[in-house]
PDB file of N, CA and C in Angstrom:
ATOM      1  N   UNK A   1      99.916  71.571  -8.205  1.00  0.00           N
ATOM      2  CA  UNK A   1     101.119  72.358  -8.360  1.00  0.00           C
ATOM      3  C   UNK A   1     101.308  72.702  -9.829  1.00  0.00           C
ATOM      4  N   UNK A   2     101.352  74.212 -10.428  1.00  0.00           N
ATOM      5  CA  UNK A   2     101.651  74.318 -11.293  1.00  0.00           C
ATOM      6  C   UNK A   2     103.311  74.373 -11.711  1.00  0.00           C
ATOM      7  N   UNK A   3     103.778  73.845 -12.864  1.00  0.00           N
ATOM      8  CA  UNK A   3     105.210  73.898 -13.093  1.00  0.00           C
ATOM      9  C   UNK A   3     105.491  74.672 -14.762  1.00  0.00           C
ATOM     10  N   UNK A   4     106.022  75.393 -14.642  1.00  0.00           N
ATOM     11  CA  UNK A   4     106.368  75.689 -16.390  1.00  0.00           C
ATOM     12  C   UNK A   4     107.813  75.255 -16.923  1.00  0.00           C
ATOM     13  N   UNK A   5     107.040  74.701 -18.308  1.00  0.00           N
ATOM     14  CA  UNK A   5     108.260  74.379 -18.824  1.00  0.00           C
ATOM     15  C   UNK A   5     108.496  74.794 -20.230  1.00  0.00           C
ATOM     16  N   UNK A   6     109.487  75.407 -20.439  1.00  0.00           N
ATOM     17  CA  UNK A   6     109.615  76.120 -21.934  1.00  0.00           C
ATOM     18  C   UNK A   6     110.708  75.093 -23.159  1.00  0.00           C
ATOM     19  N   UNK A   7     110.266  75.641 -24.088  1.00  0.00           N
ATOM     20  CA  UNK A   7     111.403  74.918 -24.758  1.00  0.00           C
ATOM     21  C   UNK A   7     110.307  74.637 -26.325  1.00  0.00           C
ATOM     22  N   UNK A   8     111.248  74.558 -27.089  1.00  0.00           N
ATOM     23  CA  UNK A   8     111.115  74.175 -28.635  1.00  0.00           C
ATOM     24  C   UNK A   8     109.886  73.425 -28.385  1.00  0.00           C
ATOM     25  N   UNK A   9     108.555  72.921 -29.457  1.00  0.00           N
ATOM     26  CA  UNK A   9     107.687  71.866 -29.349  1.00  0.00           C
ATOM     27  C   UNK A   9     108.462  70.565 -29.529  1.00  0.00           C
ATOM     28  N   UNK A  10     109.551  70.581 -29.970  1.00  0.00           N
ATOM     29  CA  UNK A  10     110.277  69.085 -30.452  1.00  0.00           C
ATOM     30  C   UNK A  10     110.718  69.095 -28.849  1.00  0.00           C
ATOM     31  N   UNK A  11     111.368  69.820 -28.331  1.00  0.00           N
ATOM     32  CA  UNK A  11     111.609  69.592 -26.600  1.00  0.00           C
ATOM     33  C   UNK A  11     110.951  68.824 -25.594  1.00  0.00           C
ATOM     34  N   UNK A  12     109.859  69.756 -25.704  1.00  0.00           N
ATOM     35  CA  UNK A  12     108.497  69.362 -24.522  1.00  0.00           C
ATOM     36  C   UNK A  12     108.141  67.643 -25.106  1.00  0.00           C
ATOM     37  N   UNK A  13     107.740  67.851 -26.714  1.00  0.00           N
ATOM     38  CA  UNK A  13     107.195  66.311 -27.175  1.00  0.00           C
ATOM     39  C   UNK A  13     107.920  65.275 -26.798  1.00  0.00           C
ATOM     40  N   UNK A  14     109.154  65.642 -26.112  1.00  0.00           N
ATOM     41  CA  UNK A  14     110.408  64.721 -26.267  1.00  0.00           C
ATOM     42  C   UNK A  14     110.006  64.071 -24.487  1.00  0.00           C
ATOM     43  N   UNK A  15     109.277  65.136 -23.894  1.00  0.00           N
ATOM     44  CA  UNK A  15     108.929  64.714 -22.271  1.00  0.00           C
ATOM     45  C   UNK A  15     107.252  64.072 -22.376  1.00  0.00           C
ATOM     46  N   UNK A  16     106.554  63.522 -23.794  1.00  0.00           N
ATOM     47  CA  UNK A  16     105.265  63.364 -23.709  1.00  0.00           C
ATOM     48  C   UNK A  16     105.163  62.242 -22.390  1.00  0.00           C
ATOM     49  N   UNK A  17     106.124  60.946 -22.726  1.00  0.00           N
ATOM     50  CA  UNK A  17     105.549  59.609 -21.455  1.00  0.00           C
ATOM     51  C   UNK A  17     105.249  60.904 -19.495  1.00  0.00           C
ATOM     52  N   UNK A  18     106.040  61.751 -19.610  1.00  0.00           N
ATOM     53  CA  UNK A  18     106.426  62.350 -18.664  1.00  0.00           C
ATOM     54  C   UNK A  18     105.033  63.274 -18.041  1.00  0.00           C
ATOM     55  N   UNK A  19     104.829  63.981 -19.308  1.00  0.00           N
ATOM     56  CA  UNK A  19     103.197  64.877 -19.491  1.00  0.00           C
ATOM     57  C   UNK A  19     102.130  64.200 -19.397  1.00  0.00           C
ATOM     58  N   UNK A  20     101.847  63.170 -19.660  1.00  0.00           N
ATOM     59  CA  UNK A  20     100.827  62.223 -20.187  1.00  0.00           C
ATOM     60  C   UNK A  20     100.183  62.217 -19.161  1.00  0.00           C
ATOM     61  N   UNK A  21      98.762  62.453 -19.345  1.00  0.00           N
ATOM     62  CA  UNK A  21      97.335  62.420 -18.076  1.00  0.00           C
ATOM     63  C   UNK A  21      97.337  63.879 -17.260  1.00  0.00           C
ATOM     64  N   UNK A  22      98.031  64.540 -17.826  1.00  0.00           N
ATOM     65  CA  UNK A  22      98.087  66.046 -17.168  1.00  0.00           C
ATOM     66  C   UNK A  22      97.354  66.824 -17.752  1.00  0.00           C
ATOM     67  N   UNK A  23      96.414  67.691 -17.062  1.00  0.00           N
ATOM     68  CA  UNK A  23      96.198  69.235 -18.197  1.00  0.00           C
ATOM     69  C   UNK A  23      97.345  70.225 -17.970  1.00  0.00           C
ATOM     70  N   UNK A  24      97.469  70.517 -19.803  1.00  0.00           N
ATOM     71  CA  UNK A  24      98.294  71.376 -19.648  1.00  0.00           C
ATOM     72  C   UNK A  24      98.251  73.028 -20.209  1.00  0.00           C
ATOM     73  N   UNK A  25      98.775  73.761 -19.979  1.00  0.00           N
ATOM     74  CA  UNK A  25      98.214  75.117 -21.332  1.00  0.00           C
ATOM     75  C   UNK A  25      99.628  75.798 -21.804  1.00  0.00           C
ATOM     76  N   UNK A  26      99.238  75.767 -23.300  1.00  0.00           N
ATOM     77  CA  UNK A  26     100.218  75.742 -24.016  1.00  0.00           C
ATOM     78  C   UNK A  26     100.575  77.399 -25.034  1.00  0.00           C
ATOM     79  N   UNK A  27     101.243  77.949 -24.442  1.00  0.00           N
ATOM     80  CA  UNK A  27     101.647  79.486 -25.169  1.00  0.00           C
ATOM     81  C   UNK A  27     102.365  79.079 -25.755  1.00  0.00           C
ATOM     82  N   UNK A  28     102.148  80.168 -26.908  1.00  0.00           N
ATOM     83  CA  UNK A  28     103.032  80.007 -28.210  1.00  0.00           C
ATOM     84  C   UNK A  28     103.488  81.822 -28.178  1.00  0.00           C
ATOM     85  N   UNK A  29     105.039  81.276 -27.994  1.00  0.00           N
ATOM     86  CA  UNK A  29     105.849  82.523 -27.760  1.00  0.00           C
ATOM     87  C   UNK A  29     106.472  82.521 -28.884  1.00  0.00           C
ATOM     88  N   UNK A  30     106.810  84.244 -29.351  1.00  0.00           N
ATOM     89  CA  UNK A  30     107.291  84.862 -30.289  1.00  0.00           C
ATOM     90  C   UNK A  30     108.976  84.104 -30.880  1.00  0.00           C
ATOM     91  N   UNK A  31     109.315  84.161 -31.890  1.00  0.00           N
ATOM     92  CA  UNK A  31     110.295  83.202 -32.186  1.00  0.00           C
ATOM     93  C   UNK A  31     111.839  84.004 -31.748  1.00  0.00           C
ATOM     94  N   UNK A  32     111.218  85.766 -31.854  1.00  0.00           N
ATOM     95  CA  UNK A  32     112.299  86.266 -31.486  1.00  0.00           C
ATOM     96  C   UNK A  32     112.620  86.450 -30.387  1.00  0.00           C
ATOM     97  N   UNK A  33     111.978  86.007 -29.442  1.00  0.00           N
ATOM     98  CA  UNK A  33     112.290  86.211 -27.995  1.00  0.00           C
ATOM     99  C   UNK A  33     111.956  85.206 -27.045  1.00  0.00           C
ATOM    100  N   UNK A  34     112.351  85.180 -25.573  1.00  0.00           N
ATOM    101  CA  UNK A  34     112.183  84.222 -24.745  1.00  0.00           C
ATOM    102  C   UNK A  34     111.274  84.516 -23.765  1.00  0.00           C
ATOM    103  N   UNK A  35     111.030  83.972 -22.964  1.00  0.00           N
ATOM    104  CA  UNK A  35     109.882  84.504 -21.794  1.00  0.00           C
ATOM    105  C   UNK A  35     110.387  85.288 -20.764  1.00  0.00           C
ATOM    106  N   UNK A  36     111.679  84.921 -20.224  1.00  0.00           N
ATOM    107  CA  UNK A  36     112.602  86.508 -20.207  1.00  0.00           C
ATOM    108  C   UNK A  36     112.666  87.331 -20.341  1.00  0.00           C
ATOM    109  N   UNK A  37     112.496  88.064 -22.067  1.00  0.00           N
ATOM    110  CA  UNK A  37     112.518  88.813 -22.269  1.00  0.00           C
ATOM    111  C   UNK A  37     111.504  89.365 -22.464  1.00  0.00           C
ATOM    112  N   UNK A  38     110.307  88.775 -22.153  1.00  0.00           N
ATOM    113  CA  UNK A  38     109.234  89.503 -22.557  1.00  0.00           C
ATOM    114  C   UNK A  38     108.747  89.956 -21.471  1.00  0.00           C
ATOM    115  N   UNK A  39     109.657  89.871 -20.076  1.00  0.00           N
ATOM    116  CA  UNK A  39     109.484  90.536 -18.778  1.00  0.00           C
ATOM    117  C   UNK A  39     110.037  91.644 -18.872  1.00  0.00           C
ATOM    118  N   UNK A  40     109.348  93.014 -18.253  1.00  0.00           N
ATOM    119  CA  UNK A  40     110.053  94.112 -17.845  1.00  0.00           C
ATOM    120  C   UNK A  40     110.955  93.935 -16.761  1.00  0.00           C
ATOM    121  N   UNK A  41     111.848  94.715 -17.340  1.00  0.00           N
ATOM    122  CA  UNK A  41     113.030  94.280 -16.268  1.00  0.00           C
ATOM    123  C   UNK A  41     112.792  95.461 -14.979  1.00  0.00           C
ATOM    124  N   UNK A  42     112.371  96.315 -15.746  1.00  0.00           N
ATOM    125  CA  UNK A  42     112.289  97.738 -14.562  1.00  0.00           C
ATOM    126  C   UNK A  42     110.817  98.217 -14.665  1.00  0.00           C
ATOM    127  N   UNK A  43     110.061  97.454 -14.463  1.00  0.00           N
ATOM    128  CA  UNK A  43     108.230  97.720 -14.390  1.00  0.00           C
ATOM    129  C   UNK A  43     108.492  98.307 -12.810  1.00  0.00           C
ATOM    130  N   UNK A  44     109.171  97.490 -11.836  1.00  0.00           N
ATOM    131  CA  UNK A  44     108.815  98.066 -10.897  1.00  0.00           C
ATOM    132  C   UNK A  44     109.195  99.730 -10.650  1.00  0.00           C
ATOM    133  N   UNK A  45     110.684  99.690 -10.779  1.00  0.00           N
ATOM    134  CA  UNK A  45     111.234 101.475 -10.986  1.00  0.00           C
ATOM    135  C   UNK A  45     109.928 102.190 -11.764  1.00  0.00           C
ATOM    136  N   UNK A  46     109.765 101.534 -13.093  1.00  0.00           N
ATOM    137  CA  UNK A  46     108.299 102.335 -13.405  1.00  0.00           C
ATOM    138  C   UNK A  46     106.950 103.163 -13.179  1.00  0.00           C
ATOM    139  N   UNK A  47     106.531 102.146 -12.126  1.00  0.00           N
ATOM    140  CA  UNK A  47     105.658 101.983 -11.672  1.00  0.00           C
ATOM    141  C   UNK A  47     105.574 102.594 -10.072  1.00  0.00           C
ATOM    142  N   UNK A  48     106.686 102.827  -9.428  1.00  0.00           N
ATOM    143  CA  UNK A  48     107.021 103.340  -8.409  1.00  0.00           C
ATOM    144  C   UNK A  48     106.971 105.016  -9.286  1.00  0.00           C
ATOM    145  N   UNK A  49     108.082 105.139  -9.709  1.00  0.00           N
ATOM    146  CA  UNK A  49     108.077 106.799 -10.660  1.00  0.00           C
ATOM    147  C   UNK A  49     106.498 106.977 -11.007  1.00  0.00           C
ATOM    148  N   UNK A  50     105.890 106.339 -11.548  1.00  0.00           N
ATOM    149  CA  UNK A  50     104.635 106.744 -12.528  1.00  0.00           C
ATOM    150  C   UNK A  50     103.717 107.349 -10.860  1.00  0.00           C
ATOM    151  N   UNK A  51     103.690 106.456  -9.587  1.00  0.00           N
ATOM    152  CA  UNK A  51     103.011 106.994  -8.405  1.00  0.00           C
ATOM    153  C   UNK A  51     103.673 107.818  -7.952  1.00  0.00           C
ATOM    154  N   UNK A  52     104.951 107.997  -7.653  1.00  0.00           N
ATOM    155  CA  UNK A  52     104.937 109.506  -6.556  1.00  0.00           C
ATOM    156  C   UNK A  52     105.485 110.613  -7.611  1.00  0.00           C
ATOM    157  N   UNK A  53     105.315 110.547  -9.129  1.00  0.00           N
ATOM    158  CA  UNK A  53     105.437 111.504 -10.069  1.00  0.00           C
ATOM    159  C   UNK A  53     104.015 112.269 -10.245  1.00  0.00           C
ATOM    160  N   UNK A  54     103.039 111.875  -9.823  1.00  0.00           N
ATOM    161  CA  UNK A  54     101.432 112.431 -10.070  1.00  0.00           C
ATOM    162  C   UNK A  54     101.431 113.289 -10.135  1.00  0.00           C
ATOM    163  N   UNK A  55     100.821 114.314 -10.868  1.00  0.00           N
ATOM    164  CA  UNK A  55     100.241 115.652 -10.206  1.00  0.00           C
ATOM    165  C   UNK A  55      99.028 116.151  -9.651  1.00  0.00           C
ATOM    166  N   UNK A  56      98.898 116.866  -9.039  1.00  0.00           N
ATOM    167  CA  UNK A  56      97.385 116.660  -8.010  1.00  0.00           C
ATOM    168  C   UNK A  56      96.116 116.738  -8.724  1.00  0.00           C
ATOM    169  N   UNK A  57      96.346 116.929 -10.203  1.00  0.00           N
ATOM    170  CA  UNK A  57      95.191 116.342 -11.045  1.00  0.00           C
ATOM    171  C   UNK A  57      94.773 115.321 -11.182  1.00  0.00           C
ATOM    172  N   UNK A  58      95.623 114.732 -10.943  1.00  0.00           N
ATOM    173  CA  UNK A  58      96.135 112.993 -11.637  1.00  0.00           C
ATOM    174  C   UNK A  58      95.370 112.217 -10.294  1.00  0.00           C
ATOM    175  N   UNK A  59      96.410 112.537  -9.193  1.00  0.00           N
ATOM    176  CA  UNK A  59      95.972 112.063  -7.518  1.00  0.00           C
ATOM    177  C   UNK A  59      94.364 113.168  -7.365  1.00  0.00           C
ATOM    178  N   UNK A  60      93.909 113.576  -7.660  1.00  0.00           N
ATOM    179  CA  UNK A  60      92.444 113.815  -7.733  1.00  0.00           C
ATOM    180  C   UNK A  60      91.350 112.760  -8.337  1.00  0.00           C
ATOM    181  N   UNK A  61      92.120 112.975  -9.577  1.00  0.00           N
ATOM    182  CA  UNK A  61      91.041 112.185 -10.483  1.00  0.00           C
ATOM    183  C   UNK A  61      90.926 110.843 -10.038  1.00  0.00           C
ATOM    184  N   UNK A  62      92.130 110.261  -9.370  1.00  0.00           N
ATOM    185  CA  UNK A  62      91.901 108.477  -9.478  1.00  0.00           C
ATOM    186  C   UNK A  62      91.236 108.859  -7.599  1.00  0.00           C
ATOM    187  N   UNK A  63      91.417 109.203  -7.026  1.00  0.00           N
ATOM    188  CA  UNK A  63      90.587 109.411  -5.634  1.00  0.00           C
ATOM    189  C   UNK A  63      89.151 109.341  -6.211  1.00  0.00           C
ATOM    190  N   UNK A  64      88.617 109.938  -6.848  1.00  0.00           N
ATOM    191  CA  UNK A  64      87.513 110.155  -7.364  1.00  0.00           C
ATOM    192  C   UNK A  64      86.918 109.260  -7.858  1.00  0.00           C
ATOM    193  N   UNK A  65      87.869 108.400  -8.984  1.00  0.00           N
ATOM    194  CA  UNK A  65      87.135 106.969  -9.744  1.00  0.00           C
ATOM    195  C   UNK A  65      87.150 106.346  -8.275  1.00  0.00           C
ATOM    196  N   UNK A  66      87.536 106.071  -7.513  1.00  0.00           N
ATOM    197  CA  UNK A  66      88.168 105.543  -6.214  1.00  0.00           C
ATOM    198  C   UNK A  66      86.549 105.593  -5.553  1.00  0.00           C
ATOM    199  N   UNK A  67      86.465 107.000  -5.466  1.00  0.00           N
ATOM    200  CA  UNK A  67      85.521 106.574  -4.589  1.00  0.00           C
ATOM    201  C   UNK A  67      84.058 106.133  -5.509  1.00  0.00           C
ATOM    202  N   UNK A  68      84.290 106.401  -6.489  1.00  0.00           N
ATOM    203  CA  UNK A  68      82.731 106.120  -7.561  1.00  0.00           C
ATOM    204  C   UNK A  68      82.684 104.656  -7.450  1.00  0.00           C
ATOM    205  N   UNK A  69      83.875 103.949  -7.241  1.00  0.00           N
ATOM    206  CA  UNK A  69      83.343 102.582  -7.719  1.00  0.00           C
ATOM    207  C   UNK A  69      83.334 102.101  -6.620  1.00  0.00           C
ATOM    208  N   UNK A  70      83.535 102.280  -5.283  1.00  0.00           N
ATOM    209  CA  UNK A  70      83.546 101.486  -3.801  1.00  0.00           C
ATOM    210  C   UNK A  70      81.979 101.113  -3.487  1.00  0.00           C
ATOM    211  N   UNK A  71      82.056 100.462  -2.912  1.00  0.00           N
ATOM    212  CA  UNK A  71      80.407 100.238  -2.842  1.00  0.00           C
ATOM    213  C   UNK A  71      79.980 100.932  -1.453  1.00  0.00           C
ATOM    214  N   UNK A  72      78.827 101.563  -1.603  1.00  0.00           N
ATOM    215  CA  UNK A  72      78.007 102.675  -0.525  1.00  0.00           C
ATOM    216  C   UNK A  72      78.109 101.587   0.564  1.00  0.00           C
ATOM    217  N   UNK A  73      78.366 102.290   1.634  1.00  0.00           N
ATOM    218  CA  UNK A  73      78.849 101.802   2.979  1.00  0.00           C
ATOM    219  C   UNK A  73      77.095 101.147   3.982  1.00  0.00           C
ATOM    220  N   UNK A  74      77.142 100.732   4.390  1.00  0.00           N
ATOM    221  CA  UNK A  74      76.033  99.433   4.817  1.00  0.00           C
ATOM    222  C   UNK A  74      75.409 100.416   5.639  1.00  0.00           C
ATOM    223  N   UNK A  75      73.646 100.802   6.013  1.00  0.00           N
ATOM    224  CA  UNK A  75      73.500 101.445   6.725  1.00  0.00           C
ATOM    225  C   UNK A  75      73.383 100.918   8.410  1.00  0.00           C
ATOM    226  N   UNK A  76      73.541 101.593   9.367  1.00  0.00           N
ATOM    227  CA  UNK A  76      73.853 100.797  10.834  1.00  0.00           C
ATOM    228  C   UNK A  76      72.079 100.387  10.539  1.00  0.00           C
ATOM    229  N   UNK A  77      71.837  99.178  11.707  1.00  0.00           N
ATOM    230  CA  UNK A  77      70.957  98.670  12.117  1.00  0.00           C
ATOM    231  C   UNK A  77      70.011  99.785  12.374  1.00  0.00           C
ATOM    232  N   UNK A  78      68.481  99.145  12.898  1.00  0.00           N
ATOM    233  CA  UNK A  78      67.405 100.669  13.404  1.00  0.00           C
ATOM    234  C   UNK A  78      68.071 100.334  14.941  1.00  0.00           C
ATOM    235  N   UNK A  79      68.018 101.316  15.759  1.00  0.00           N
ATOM    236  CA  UNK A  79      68.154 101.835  17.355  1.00  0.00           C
ATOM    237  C   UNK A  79      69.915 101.705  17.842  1.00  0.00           C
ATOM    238  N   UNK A  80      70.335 101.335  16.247  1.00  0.00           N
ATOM    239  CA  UNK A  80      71.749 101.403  16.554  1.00  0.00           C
ATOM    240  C   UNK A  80      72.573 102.765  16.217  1.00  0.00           C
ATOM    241  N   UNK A  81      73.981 102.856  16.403  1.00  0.00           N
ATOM    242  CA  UNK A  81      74.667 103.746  16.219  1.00  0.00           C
ATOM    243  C   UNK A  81      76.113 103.788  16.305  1.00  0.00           C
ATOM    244  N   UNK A  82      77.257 104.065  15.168  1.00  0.00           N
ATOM    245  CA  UNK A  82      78.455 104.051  14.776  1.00  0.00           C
ATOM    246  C   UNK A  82      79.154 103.890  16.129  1.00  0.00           C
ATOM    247  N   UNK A  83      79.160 104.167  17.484  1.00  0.00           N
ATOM    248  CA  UNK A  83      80.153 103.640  18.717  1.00  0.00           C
ATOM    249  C   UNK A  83      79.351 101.822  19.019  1.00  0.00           C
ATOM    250  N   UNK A  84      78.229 102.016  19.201  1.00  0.00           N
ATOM    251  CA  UNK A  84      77.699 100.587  19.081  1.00  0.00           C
ATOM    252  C   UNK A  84      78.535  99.328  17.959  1.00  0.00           C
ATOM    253  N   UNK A  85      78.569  99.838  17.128  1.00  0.00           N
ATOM    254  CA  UNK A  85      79.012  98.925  16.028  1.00  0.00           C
ATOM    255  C   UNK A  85      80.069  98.870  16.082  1.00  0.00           C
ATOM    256  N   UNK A  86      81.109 100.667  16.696  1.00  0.00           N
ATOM    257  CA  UNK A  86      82.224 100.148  16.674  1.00  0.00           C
ATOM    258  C   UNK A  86      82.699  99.209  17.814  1.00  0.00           C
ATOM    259  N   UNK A  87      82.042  99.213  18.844  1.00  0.00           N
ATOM    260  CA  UNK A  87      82.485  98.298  20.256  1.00  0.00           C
ATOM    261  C   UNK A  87      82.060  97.056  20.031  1.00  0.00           C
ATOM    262  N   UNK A  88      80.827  96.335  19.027  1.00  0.00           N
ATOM    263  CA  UNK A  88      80.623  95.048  18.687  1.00  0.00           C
ATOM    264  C   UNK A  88      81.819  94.428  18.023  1.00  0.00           C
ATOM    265  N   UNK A  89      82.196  95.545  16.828  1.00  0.00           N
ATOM    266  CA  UNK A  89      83.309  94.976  16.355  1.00  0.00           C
ATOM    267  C   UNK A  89      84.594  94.114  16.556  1.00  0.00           C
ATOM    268  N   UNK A  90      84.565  94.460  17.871  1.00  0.00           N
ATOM    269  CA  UNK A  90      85.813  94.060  18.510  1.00  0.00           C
ATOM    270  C   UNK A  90      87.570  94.837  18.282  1.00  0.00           C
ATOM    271  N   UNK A  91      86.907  95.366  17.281  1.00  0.00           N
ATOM    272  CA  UNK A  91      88.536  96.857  17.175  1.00  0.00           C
ATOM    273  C   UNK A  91      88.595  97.815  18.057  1.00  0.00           C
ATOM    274  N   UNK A  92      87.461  98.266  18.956  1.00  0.00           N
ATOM    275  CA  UNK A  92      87.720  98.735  20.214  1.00  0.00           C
ATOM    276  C   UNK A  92      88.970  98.781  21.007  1.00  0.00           C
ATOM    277  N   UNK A  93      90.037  99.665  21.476  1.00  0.00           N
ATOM    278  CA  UNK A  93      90.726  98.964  22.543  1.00  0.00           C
ATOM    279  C   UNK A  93      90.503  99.615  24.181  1.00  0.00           C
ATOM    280  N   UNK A  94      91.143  98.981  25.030  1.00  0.00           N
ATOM    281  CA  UNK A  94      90.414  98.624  26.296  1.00  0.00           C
ATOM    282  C   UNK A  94      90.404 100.858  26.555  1.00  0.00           C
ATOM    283  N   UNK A  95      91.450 101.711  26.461  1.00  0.00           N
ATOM    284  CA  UNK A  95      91.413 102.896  26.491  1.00  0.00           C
ATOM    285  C   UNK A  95      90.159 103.446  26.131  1.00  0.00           C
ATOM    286  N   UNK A  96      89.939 103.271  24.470  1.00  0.00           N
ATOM    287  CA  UNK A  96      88.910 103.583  23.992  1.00  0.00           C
ATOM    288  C   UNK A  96      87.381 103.064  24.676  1.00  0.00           C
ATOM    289  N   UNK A  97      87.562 101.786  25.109  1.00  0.00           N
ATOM    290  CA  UNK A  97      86.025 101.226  26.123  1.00  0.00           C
ATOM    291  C   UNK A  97      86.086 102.344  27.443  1.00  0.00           C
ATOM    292  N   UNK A  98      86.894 102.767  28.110  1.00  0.00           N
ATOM    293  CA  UNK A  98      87.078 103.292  29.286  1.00  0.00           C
ATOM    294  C   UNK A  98      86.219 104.776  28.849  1.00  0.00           C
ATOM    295  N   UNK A  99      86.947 105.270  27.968  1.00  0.00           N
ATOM    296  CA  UNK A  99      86.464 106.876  27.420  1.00  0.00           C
ATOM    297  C   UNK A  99      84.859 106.599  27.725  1.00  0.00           C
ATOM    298  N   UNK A 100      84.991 105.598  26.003  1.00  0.00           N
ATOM    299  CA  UNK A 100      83.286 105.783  26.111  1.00  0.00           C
ATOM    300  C   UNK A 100      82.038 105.379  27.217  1.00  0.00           C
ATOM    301  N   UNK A 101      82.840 104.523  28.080  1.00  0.00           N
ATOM    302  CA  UNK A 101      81.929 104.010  29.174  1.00  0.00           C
ATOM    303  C   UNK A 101      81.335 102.124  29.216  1.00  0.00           C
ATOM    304  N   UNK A 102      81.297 101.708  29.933  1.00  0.00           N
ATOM    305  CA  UNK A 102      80.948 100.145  30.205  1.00  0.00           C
ATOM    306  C   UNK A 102      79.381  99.814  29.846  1.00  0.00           C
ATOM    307  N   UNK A 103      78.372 100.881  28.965  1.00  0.00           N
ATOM    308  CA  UNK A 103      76.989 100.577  29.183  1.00  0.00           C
ATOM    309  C   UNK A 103      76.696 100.143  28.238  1.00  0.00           C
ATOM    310  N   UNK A 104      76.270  99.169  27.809  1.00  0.00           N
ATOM    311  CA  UNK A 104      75.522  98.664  26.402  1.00  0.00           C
ATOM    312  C   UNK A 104      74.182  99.944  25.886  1.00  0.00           C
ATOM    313  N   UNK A 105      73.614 100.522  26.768  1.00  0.00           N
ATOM    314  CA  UNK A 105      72.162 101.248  26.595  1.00  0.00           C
ATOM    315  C   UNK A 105      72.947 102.211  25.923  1.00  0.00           C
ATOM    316  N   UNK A 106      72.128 102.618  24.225  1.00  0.00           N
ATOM    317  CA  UNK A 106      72.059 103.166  23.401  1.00  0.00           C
ATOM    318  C   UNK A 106      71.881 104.702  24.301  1.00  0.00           C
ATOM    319  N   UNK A 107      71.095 104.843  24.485  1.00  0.00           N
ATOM    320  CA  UNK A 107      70.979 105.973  25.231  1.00  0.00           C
ATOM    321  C   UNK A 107      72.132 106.811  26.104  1.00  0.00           C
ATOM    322  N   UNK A 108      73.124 105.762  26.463  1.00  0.00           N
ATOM    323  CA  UNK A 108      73.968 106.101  27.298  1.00  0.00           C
ATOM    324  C   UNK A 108      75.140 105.852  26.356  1.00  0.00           C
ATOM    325  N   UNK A 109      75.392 105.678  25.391  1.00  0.00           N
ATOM    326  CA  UNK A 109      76.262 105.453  24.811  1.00  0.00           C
ATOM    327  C   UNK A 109      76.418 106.956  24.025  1.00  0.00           C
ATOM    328  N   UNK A 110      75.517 107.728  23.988  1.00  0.00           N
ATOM    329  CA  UNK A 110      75.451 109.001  22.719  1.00  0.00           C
ATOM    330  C   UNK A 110      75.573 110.310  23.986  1.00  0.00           C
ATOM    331  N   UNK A 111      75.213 109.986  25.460  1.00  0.00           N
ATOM    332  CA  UNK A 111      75.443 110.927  26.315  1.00  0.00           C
ATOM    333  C   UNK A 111      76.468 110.819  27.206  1.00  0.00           C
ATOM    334  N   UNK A 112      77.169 109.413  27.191  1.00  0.00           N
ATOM    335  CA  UNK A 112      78.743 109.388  28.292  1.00  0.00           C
ATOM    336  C   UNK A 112      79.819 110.202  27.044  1.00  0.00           C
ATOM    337  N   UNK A 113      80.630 111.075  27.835  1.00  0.00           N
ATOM    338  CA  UNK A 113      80.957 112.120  27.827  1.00  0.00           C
ATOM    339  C   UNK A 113      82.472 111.201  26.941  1.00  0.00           C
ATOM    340  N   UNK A 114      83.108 111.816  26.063  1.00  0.00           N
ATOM    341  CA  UNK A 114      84.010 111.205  25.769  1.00  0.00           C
ATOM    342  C   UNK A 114      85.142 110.746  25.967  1.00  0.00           C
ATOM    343  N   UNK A 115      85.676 111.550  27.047  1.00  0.00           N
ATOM    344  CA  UNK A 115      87.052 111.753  27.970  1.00  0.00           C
ATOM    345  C   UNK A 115      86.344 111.446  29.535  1.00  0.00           C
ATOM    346  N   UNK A 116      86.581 110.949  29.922  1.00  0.00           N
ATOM    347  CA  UNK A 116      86.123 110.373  31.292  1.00  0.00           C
ATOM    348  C   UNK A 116      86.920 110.530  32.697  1.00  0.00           C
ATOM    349  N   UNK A 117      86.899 110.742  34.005  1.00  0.00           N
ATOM    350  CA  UNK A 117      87.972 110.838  34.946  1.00  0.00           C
ATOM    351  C   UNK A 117      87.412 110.095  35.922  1.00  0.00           C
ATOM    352  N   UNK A 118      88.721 108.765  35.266  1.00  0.00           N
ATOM    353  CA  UNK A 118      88.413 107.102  36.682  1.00  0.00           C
ATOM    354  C   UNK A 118      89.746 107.453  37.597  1.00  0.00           C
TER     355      UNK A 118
END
């Protein structure tokens, strides 16, 4: 469990029997301010404005780094194919099994018709 505790070094030293056998890590904050204040109070309002303020340059460009850095998508197995993988998956739902049909055979999986009438 981590716990923080702030206060003057004469403070904390004053809790050493208390600290003792612990690791601890120790910031050294600015004299003019508290750890309080060194929180934004309105990062979130910020940060909300800074996203739906974009302009479609902006929402371009980061789509773009977006997709440069995702990693290239896994290629399917050999004799397999994207409804195969998606019905292994188990995200299938029972509608979607009905459409595509009850057959495991690859073959029949790329020629049952997509809309079906049971």
């Amino acid at each position: 469990m981590e716990e923080v505790i702030e206060g003057t070094w004469e403070e904390i030293q004053s809790r050493a029997n208390e600290l003792a056998g612990h690791r601890l890590r120790v910031t050294i904050l600015d004299n003019n301010t508290t750890a309080d204040e060194d929180r934004n109070q309105n990062a979130l309002e910020e940060a909300v404005s800074a996203l739906i303020n974009r302009t479609p340059d902006e929402i371009e460009a980061t789509r773009a780094r977006l997709f440069a850095e995702r990693e290239p998508p896994r290629p399917l197995p050999e004799g397999k194919h994207f409804l195969m993988s998606f019905m292994a998956s188990g995200r299938a739902t029972r509608a979607t099994k009905r459409c595509i049909g009850r057959s495991k055979d690859s073959a029949n999986y790329a020629s049952t018709p997509v809309f079906s009438r049971h």
